[in-house]
Protein backbone atom coordinates (compact mmCIF):
# COMPACT_ATOMS: atom_id res chain seq x y z
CA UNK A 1 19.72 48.76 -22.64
CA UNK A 2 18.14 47.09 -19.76
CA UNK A 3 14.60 45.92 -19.83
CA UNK A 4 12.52 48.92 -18.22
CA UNK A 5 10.42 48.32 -14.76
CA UNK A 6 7.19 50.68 -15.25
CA UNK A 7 6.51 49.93 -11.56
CA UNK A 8 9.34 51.60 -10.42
CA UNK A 9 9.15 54.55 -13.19
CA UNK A 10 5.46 55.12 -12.07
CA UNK A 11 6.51 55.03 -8.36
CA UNK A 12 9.51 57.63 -9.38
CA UNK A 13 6.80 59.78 -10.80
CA UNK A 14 3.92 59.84 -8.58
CA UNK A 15 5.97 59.74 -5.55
CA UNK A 16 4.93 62.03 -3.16
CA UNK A 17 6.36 63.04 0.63
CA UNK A 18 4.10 62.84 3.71
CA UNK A 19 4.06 66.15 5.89
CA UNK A 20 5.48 64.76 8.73
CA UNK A 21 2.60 66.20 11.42
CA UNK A 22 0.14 64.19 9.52
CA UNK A 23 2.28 60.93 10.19
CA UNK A 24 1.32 58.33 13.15
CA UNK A 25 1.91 55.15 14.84
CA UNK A 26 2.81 52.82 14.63
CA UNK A 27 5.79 53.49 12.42
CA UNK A 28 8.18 50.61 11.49
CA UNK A 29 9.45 47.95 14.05
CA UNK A 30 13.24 47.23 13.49
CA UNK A 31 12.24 43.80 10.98
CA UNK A 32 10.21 46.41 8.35
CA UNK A 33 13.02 49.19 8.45
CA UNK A 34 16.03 46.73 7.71
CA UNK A 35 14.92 46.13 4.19
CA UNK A 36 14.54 50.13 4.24
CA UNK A 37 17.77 50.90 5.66
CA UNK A 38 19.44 48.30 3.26
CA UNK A 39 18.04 49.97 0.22
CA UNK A 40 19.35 53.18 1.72
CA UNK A 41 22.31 52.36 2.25
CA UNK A 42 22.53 51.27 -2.12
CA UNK A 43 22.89 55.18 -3.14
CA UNK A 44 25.92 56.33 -5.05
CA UNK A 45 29.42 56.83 -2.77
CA UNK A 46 32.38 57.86 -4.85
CA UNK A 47 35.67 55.78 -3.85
CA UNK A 48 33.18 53.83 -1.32
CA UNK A 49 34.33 55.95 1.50
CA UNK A 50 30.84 55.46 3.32
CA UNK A 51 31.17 58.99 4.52
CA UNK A 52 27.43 59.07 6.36
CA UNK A 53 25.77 57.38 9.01
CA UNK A 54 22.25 57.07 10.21
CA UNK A 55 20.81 56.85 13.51
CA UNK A 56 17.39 55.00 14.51
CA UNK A 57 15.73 57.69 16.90
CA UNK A 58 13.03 55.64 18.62
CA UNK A 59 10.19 57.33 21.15
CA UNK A 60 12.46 57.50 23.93
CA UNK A 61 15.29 59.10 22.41
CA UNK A 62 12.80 61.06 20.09
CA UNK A 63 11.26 62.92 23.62
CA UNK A 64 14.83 63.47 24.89
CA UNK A 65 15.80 65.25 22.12
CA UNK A 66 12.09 67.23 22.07
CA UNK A 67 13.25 68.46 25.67
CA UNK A 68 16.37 68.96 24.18
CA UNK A 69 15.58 71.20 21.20
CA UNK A 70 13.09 73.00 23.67
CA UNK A 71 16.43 74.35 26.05
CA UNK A 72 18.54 74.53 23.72
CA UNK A 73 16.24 76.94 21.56
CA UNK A 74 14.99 79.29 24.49
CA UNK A 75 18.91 79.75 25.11
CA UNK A 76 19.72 80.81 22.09
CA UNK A 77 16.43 82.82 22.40
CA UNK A 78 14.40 82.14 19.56
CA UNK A 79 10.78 82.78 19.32
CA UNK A 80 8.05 80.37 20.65
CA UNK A 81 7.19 79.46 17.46
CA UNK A 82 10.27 78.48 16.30
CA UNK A 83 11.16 76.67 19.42
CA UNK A 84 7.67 74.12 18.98
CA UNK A 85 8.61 73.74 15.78
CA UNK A 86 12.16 71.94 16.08
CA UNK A 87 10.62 70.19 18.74
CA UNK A 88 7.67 69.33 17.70
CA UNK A 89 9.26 67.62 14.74
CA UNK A 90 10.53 65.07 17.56
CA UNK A 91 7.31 64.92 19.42
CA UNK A 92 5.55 63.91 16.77
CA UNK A 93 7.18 61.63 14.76
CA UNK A 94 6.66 57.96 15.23
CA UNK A 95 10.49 57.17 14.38
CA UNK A 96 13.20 59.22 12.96
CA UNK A 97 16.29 58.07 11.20
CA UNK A 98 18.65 60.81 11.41
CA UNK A 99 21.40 60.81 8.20
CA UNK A 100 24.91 62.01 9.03
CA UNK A 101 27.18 63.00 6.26
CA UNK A 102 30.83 62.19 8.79
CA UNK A 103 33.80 63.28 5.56
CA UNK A 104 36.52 61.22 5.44
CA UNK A 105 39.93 62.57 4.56
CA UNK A 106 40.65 61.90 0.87
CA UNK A 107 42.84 62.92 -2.16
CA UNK A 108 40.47 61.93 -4.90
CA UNK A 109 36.54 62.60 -3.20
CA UNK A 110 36.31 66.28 -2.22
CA UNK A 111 34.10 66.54 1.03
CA UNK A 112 31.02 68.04 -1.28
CA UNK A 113 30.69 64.69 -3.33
CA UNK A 114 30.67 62.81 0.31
CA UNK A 115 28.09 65.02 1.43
CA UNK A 116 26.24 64.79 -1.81
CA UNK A 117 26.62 61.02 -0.73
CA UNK A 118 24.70 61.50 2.27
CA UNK A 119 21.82 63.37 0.66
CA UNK A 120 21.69 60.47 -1.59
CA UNK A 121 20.94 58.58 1.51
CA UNK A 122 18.36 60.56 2.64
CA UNK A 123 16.25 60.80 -0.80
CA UNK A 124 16.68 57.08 -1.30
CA UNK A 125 15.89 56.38 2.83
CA UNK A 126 12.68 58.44 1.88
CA UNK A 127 11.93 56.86 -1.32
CA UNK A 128 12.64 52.90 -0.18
CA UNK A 129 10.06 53.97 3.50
CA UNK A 130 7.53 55.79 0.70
CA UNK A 131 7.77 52.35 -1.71
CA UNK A 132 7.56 49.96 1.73
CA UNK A 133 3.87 51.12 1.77
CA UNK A 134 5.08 53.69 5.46
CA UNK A 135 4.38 57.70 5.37
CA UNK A 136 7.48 59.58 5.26
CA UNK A 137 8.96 62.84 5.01
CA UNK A 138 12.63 64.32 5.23
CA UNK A 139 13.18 67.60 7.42
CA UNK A 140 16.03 69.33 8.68
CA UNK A 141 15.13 72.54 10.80
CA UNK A 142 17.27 74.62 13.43
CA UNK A 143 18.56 71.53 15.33
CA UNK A 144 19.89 69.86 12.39
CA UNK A 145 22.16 73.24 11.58
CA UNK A 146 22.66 74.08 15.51
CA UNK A 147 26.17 73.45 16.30
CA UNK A 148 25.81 73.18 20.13
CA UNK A 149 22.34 70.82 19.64
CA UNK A 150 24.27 68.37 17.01
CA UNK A 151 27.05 67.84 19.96
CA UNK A 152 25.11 67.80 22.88
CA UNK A 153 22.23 66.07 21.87
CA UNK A 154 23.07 64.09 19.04
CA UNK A 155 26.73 63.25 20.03
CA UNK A 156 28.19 64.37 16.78
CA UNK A 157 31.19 65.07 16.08
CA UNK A 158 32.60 68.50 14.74
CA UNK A 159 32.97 67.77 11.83
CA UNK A 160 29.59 65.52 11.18
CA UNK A 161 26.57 67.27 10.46
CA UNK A 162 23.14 65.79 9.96
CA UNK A 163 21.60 65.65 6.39
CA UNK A 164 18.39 65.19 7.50
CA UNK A 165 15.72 63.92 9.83
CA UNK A 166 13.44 60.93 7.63
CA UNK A 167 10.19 60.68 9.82
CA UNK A 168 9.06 57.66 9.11
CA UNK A 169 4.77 56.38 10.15
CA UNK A 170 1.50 55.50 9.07
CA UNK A 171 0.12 57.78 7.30
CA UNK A 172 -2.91 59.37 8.90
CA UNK A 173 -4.37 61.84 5.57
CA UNK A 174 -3.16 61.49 2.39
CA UNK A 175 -1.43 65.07 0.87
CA UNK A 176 -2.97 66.48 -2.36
CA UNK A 177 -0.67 66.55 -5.04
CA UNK A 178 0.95 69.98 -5.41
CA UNK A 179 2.67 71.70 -8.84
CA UNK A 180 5.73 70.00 -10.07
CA UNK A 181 8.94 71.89 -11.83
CA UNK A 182 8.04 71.98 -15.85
CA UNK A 183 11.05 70.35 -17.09
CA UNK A 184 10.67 72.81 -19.72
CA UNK A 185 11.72 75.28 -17.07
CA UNK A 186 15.02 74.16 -15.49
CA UNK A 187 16.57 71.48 -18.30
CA UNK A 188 19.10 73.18 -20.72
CA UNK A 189 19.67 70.89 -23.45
CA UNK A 190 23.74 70.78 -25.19
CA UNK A 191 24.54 69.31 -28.12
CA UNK A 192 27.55 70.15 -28.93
């Protein structure tokens, strides 16, 4: 066994998201997120197929795709409501790195593991931006699942989809912790 880090463990178990409307600027110039990115980038990838990719959405592209999710939601018609809210996770956020789980063919890595891949991403994208001292929190929403928004405003190919949307900021309040999952409650225990 490897010598334990308590620093980490203690992170792992007092980590805690940021709600993204609480985040600010600044968030992370491109010299603070590299290290984050690069510890991303570290999460599990069966037969090292790299089968995601992220994309840095700064303020410019971040109000482009605000307008973006605003047309493309009053054409598909949904309510006002829901409209502000895909957009408004663009508006407000400081800087976004979008994850994109993009399969690659293979005999021996069935597309879920890849995608499972990409999650990975996220969680540790989220986790390495939460342990660099920034606010962060991972969304998805109606634009991340809206086939016609993914193409035209992300440039995605079919067969990409995004993962998630990691805000990253300063944080502005700090959450109170809410209830945790009793491991009592979901682990099942075999021995034989």
């Amino acid at each position: 066994m490897s010598t334990p880090d308590a620093a980490v463990m203690e992170f792992l178990l007092t980590r805690r998201s940021r709600p993204a409307k609480t985040l600010g600027a600044p968030g992370p110039d491109r010299a603070a997120l590299a290290p984050i990115l690069h510890a991303a980038l570290r999460s599990p990838d069966h037969g090292k197929l790299e089968p995601w990719r992220l994309m840095v959405l700064e303020r410019g592209a971040l109000d482009r795709l605000a307008r973006a999710a605003r047309t493309r939601g009053a054409a598909l018609e949904l309510a006002e409501r829901d409209i502000s809210k895909g957009a408004g996770q663009f508006d407000d956020s400081p800087l976004t790195v979008a994850v994109i789980a993009a399969p690659k063919p293979s005999d021996k890595v069935p597309e879920i593991e890849q995608i499972c891949s990409a999650a990975a991403v996220c969680l540790s994208l989220l986790n390495a931006a939460l342990a660099s001292g920034w606010g962060a929190n991972w969304l998805t929403g109606w634009p991340a699942h809206d086939d016609v928004f993914r193409r035209d405003a992300l440039g995605l190919a079919p067969h990409e989809r995004v993962i998630g949307f990691v805000h990253i900021g300063t944080e502005t309040v700090a959450p109170p912790e809410r209830p945790r999952p009793d491991p009592q409650e979901v682990v099942t225990w075999l021995s034989a």
